[in-house]
C-alpha atoms as a PDB file:
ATOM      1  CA  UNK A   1       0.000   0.000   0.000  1.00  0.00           C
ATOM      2  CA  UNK A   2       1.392   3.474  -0.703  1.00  0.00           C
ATOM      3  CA  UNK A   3       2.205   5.682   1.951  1.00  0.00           C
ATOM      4  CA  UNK A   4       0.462   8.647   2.137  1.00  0.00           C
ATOM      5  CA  UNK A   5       2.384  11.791   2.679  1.00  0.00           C
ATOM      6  CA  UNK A   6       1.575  15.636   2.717  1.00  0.00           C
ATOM      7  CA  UNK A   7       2.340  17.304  -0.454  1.00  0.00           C
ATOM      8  CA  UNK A   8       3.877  20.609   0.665  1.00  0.00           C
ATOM      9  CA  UNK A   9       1.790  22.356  -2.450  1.00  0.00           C
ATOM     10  CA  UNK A  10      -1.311  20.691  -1.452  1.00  0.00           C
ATOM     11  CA  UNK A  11      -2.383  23.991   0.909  1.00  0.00           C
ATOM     12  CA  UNK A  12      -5.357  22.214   1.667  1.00  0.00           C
ATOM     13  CA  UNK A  13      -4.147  19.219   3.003  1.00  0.00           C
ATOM     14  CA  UNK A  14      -1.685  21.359   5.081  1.00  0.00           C
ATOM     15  CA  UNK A  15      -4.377  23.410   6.658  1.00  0.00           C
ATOM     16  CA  UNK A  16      -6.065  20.480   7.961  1.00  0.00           C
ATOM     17  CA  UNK A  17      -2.562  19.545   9.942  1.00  0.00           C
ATOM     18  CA  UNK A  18      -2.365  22.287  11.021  1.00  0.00           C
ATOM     19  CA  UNK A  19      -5.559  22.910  12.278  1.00  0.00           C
ATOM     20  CA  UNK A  20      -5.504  19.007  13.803  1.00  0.00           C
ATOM     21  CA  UNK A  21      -2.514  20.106  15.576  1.00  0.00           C
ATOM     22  CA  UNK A  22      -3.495  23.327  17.041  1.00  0.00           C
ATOM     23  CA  UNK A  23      -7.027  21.557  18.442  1.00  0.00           C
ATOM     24  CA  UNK A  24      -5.481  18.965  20.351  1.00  0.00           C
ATOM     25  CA  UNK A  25      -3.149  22.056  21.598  1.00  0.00           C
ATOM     26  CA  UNK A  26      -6.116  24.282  22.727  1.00  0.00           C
ATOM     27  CA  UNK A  27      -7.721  21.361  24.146  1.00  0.00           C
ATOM     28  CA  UNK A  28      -4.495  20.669  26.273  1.00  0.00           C
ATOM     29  CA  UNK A  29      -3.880  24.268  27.510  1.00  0.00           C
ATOM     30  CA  UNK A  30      -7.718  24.958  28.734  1.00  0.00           C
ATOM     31  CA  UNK A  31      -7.857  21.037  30.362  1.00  0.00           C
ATOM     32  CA  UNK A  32      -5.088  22.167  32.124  1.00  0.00           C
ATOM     33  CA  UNK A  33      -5.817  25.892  33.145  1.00  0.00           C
ATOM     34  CA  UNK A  34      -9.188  24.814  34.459  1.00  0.00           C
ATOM     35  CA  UNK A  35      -7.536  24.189  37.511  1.00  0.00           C
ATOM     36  CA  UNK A  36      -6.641  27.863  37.419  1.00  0.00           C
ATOM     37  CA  UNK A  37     -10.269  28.579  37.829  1.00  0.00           C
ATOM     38  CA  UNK A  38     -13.201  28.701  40.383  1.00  0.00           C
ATOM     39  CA  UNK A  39     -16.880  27.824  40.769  1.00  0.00           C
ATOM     40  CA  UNK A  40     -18.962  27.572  37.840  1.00  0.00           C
ATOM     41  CA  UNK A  41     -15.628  29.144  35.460  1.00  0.00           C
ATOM     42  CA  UNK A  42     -14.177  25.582  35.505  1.00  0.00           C
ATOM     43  CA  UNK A  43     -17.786  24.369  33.952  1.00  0.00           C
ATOM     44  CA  UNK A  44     -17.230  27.328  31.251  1.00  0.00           C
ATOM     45  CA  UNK A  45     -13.384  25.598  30.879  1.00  0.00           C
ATOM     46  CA  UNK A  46     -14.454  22.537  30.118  1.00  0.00           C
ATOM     47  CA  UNK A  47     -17.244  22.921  27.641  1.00  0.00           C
ATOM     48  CA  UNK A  48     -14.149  24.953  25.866  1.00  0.00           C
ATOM     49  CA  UNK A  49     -12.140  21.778  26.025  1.00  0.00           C
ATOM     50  CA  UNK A  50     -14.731  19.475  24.898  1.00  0.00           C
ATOM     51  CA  UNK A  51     -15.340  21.778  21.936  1.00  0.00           C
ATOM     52  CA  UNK A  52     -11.741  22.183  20.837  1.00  0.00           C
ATOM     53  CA  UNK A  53     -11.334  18.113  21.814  1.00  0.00           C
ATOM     54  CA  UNK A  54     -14.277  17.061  19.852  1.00  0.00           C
ATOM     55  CA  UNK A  55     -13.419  19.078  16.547  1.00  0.00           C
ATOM     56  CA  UNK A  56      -9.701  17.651  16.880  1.00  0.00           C
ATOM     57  CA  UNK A  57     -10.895  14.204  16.689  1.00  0.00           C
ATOM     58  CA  UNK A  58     -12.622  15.288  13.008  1.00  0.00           C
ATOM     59  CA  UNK A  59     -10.202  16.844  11.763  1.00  0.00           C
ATOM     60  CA  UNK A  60      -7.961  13.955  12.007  1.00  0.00           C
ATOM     61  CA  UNK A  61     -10.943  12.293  10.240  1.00  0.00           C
ATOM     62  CA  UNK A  62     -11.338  14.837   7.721  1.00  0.00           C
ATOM     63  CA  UNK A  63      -7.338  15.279   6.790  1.00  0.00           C
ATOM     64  CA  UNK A  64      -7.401  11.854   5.643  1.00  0.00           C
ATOM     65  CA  UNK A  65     -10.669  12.043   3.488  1.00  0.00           C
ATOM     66  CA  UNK A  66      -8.857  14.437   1.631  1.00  0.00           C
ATOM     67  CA  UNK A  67      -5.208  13.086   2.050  1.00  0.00           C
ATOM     68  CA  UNK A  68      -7.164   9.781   0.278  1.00  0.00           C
ATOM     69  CA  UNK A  69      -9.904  11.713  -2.156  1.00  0.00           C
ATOM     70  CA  UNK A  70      -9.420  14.930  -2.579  1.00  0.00           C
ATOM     71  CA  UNK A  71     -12.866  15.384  -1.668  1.00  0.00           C
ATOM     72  CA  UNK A  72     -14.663  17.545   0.749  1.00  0.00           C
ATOM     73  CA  UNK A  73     -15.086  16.179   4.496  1.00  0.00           C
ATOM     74  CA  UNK A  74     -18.844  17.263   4.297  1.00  0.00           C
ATOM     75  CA  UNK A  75     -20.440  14.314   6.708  1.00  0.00           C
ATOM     76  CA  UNK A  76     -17.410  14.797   8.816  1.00  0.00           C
ATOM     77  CA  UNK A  77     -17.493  18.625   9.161  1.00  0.00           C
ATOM     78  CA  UNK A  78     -21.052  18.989   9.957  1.00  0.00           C
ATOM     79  CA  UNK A  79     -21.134  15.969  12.684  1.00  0.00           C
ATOM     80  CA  UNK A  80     -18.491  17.806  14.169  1.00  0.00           C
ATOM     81  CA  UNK A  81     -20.439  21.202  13.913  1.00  0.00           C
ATOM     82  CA  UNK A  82     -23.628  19.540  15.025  1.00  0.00           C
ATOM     83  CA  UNK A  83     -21.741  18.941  18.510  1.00  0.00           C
ATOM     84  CA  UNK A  84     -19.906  21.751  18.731  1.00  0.00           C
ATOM     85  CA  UNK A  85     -21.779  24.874  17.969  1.00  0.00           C
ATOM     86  CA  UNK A  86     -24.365  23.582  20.189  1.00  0.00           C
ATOM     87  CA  UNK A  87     -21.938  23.171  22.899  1.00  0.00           C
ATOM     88  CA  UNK A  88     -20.994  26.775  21.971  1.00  0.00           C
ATOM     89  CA  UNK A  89     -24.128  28.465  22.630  1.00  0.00           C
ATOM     90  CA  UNK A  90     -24.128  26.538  25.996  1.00  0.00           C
ATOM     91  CA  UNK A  91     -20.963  28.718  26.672  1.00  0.00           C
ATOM     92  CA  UNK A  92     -22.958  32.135  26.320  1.00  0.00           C
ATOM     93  CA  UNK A  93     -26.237  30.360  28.594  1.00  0.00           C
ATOM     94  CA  UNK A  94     -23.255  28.885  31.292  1.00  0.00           C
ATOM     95  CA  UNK A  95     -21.597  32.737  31.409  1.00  0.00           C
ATOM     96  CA  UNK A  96     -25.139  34.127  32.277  1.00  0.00           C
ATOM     97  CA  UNK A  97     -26.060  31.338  34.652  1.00  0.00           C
ATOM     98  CA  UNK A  98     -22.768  32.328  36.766  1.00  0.00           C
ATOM     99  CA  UNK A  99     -24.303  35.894  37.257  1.00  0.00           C
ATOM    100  CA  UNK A 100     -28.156  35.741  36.928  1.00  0.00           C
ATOM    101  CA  UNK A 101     -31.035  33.308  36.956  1.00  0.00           C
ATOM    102  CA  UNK A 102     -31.601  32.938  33.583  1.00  0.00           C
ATOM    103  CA  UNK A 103     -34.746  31.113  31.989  1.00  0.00           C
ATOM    104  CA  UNK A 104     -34.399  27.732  30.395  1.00  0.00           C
ATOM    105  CA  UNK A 105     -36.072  29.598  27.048  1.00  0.00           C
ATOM    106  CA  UNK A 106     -33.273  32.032  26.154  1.00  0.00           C
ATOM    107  CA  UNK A 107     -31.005  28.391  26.169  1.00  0.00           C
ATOM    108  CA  UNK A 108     -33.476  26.773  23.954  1.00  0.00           C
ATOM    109  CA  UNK A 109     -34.414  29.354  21.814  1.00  0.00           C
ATOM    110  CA  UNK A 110     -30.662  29.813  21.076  1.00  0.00           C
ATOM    111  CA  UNK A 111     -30.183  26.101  20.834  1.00  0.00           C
ATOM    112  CA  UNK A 112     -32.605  25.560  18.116  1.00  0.00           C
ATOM    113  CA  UNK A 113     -31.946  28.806  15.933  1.00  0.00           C
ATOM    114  CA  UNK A 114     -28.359  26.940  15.857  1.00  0.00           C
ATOM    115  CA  UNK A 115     -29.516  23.604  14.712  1.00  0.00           C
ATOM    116  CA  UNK A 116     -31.581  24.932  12.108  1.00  0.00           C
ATOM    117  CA  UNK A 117     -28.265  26.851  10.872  1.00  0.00           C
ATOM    118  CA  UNK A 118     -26.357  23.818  10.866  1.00  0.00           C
ATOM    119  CA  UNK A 119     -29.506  21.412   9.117  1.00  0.00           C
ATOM    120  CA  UNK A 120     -30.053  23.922   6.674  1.00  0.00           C
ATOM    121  CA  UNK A 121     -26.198  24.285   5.559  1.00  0.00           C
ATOM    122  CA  UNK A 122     -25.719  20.745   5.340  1.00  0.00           C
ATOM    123  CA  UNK A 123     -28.874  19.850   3.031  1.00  0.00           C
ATOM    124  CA  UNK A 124     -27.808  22.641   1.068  1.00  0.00           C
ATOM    125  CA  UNK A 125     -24.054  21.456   0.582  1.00  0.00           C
ATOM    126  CA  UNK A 126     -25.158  17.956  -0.199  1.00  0.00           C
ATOM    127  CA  UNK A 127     -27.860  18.829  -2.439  1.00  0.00           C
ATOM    128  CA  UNK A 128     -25.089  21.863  -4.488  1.00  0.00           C
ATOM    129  CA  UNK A 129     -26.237  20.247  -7.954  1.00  0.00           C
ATOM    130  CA  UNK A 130     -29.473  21.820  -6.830  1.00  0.00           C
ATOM    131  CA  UNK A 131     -29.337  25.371  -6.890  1.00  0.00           C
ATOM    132  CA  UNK A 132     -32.687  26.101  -5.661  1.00  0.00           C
ATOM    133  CA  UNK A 133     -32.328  24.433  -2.704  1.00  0.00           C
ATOM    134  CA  UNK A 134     -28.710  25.120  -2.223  1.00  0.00           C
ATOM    135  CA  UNK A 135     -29.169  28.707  -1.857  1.00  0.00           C
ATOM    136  CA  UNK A 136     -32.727  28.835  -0.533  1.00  0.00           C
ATOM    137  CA  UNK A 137     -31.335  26.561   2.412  1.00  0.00           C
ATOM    138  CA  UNK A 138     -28.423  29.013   2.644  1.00  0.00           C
ATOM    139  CA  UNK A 139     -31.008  31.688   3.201  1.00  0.00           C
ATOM    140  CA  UNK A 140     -32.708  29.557   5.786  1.00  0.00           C
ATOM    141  CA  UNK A 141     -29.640  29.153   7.537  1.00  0.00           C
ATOM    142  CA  UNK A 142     -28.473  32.980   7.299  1.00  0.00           C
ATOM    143  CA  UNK A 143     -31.796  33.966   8.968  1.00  0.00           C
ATOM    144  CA  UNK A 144     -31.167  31.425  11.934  1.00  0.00           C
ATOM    145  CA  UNK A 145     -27.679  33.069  12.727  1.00  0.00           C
ATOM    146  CA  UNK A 146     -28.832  36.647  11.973  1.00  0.00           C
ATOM    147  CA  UNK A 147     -31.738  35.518  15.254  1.00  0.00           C
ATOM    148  CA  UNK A 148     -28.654  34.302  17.236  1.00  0.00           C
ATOM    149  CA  UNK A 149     -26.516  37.890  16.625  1.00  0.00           C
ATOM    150  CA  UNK A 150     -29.791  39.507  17.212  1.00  0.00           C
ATOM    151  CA  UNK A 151     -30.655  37.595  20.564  1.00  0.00           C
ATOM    152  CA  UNK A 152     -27.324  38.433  21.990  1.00  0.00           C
ATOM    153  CA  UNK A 153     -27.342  41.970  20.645  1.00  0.00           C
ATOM    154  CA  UNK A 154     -30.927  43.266  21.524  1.00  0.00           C
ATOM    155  CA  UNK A 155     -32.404  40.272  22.732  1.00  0.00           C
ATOM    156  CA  UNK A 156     -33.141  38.958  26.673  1.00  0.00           C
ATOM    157  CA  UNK A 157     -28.774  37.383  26.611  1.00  0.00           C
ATOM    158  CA  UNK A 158     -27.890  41.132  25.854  1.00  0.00           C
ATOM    159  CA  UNK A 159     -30.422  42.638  28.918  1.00  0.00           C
ATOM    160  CA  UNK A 160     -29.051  40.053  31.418  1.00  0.00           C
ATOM    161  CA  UNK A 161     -25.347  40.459  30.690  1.00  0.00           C
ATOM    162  CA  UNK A 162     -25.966  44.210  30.662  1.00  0.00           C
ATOM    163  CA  UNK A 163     -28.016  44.307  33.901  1.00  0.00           C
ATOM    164  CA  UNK A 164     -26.150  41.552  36.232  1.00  0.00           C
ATOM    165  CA  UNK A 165     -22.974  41.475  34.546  1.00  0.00           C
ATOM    166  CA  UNK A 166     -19.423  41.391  36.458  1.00  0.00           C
ATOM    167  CA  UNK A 167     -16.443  43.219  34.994  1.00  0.00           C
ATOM    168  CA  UNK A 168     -15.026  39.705  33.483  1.00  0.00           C
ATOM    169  CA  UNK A 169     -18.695  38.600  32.338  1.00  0.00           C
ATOM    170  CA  UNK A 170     -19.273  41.411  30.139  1.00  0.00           C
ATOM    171  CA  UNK A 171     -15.959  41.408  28.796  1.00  0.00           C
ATOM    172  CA  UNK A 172     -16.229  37.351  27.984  1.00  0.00           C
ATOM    173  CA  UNK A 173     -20.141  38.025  26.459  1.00  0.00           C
ATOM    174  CA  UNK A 174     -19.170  41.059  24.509  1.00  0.00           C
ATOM    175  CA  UNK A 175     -15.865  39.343  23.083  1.00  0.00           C
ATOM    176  CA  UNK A 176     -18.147  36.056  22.178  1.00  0.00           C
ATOM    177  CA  UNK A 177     -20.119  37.712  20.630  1.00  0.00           C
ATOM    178  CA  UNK A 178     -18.367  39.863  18.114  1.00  0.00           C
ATOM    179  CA  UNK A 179     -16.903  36.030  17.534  1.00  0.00           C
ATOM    180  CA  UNK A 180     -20.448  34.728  16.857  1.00  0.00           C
ATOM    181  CA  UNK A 181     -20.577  37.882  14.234  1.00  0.00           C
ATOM    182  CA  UNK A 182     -17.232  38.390  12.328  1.00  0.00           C
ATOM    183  CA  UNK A 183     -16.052  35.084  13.022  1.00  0.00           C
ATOM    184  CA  UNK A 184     -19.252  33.043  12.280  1.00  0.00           C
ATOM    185  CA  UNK A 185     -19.452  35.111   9.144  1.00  0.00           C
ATOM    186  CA  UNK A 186     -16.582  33.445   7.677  1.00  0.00           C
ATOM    187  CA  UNK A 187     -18.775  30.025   7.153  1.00  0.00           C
ATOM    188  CA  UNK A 188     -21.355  31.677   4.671  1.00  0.00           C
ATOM    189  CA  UNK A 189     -18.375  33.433   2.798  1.00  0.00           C
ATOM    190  CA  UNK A 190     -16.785  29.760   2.679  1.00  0.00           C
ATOM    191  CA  UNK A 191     -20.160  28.724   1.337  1.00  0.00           C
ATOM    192  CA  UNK A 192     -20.726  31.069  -1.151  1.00  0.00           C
ATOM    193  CA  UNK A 193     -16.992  30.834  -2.574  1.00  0.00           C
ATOM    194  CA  UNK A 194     -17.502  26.807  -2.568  1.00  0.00           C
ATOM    195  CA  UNK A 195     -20.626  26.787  -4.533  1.00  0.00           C
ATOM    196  CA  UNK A 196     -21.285  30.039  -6.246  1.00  0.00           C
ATOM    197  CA  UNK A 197     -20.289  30.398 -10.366  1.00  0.00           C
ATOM    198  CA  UNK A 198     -19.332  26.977 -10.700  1.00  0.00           C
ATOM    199  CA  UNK A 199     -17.475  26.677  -6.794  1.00  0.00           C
ATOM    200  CA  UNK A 200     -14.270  26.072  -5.828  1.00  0.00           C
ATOM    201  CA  UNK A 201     -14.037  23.370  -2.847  1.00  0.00           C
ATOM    202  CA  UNK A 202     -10.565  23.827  -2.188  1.00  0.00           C
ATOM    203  CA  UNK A 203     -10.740  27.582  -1.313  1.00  0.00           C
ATOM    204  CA  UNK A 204     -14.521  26.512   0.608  1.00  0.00           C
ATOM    205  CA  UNK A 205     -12.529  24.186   2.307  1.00  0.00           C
ATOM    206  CA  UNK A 206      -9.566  26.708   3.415  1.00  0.00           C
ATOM    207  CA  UNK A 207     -12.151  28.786   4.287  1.00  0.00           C
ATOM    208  CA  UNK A 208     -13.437  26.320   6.777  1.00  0.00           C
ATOM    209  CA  UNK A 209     -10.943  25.367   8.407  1.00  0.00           C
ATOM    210  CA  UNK A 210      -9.617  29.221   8.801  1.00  0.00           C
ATOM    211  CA  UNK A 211     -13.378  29.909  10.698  1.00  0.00           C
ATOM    212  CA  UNK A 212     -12.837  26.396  13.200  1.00  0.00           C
ATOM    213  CA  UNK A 213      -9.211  27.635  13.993  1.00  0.00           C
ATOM    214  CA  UNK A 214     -10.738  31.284  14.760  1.00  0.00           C
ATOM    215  CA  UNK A 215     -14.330  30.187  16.269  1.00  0.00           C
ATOM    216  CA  UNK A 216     -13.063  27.835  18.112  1.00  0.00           C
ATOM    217  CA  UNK A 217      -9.697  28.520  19.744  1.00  0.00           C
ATOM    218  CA  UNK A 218     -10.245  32.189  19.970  1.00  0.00           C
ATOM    219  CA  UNK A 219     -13.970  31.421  21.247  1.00  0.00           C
ATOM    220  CA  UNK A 220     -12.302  29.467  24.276  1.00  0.00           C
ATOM    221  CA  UNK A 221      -9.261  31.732  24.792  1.00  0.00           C
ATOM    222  CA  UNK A 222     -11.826  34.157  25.522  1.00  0.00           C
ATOM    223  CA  UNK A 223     -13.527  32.038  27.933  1.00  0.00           C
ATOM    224  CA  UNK A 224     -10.135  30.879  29.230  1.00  0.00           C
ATOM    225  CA  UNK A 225      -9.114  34.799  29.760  1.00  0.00           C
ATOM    226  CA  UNK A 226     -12.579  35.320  31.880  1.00  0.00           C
ATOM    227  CA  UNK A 227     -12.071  32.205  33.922  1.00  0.00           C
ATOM    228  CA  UNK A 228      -8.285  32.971  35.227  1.00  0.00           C
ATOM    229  CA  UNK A 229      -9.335  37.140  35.415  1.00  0.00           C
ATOM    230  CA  UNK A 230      -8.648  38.569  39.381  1.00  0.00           C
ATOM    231  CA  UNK A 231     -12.555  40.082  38.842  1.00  0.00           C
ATOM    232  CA  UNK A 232     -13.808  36.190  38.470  1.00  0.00           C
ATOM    233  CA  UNK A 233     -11.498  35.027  41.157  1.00  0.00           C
ATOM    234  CA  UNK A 234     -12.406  37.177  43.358  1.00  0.00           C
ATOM    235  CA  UNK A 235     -16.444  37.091  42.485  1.00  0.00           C
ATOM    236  CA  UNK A 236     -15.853  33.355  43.344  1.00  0.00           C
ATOM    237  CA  UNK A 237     -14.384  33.426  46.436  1.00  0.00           C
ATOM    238  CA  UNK A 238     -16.644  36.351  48.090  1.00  0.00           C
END
């Protein structure tokens, strides 16, 4: 059988090592810094572990699809997303929790408005040949994440963080979500370069893996940054 080996010009394949790589780092550094940590901010810690831990284990999945086909990782990608953006918009329900009592609706509504993104991209991507209900999907799915930016913009997340919010709270919210904005918005751009005048799946697949490395890592270094704060320690301990 022949060995299969990264072709240094194949800038795909490289991002996907490279992105492998730097999960399984992330997931390292916040296991270990929960410790650093108190009360419910080592809850917070872990879901950020378990995101970056769960998307490392697909990507070495989806490296080798490639390394093997040259084809997209679509099943692979949007399993992975299916647990993780979830897992995600528990991070913004846990960070209220630690400061408020917060109803079990905001978590739900948010919850669902992210499934529905996620559903609608993926019958969209495997039906491309169909451009009806590519982009009428994609639509479907824009709507859902422009009812998550507005939740935590305008909506009851926004009122609670701005209302009960500690110093390292509102700094952790308001960072995760301009991440949820500009960050998220790299997935539709990936979506519309993959499959718009004819597509290109190796730049939608750059693309991709560019929005994991930011939503991901940079979503729990900000969680990570909250957690080890003096304010949070301090909250904790009073």
């Amino acid at each position: 059988m022949e060995e299969l080996l990264l072709d240094p010009s194949d800038y795909v394949g490289v991002s996907f090592w490279i992105i492998s790589a730097a999960m399984v780092a992330a997931t390292f550094f916040f296991w270990v810094e929960r410790d650093r940590a108190v009360g419910k901010w080592k809850t917070s810690l872990t879901v950020a572990a378990m995101v970056t831990g769960i998307a490392a284990i697909h990507y070495f999945y989806m490296r080798d699809v490639w390394a093997q086909t040259g084809e997209s990782p679509t099943v692979f990608r949007y399993v992975d997303w299916l647990l993780t953006v979830p897992l995600q918009i528990v991070e913004f329900y846990l960070i209220l929790a630690a400061i408020a009592v917060v109803g079990a609706g905001l978590f739900w509504r948010l919850l669902a408005a992210s499934i529905i993104m996620l559903v609608a991209g993926y019958l969209g991507e495997v039906n491309a040949d169909n451009s009806s209900i590519l982009w009428g999907l994609f639509v479907l799915g824009s709507a859902a994440w422009v009812y998550i930016i507005y939740e935590i913009f305008a909506g009851e997340a926004s009122k609670i963080n701005a209302s009960a919010g500690t110093v390292s709270s509102k700094k952790a919210f308001n960072a995760l979500r301009i991440i949820v904005t500009v960050g998220w918005a790299i997935y539709p751009l990936g979506y519309i370069y993959g499959y718009a005048g004819g597509g290109n799946i190796d730049l939608l697949n750059i693309i991709y893996n560019l929005a994991d490395f930011v939503n991901k890592i940079a979503f729990g270094v900000v969680i990570w940054a909250a957690a080890t704060s003096d304010d949070a320690n301090q909250l904790a301990k009073a």
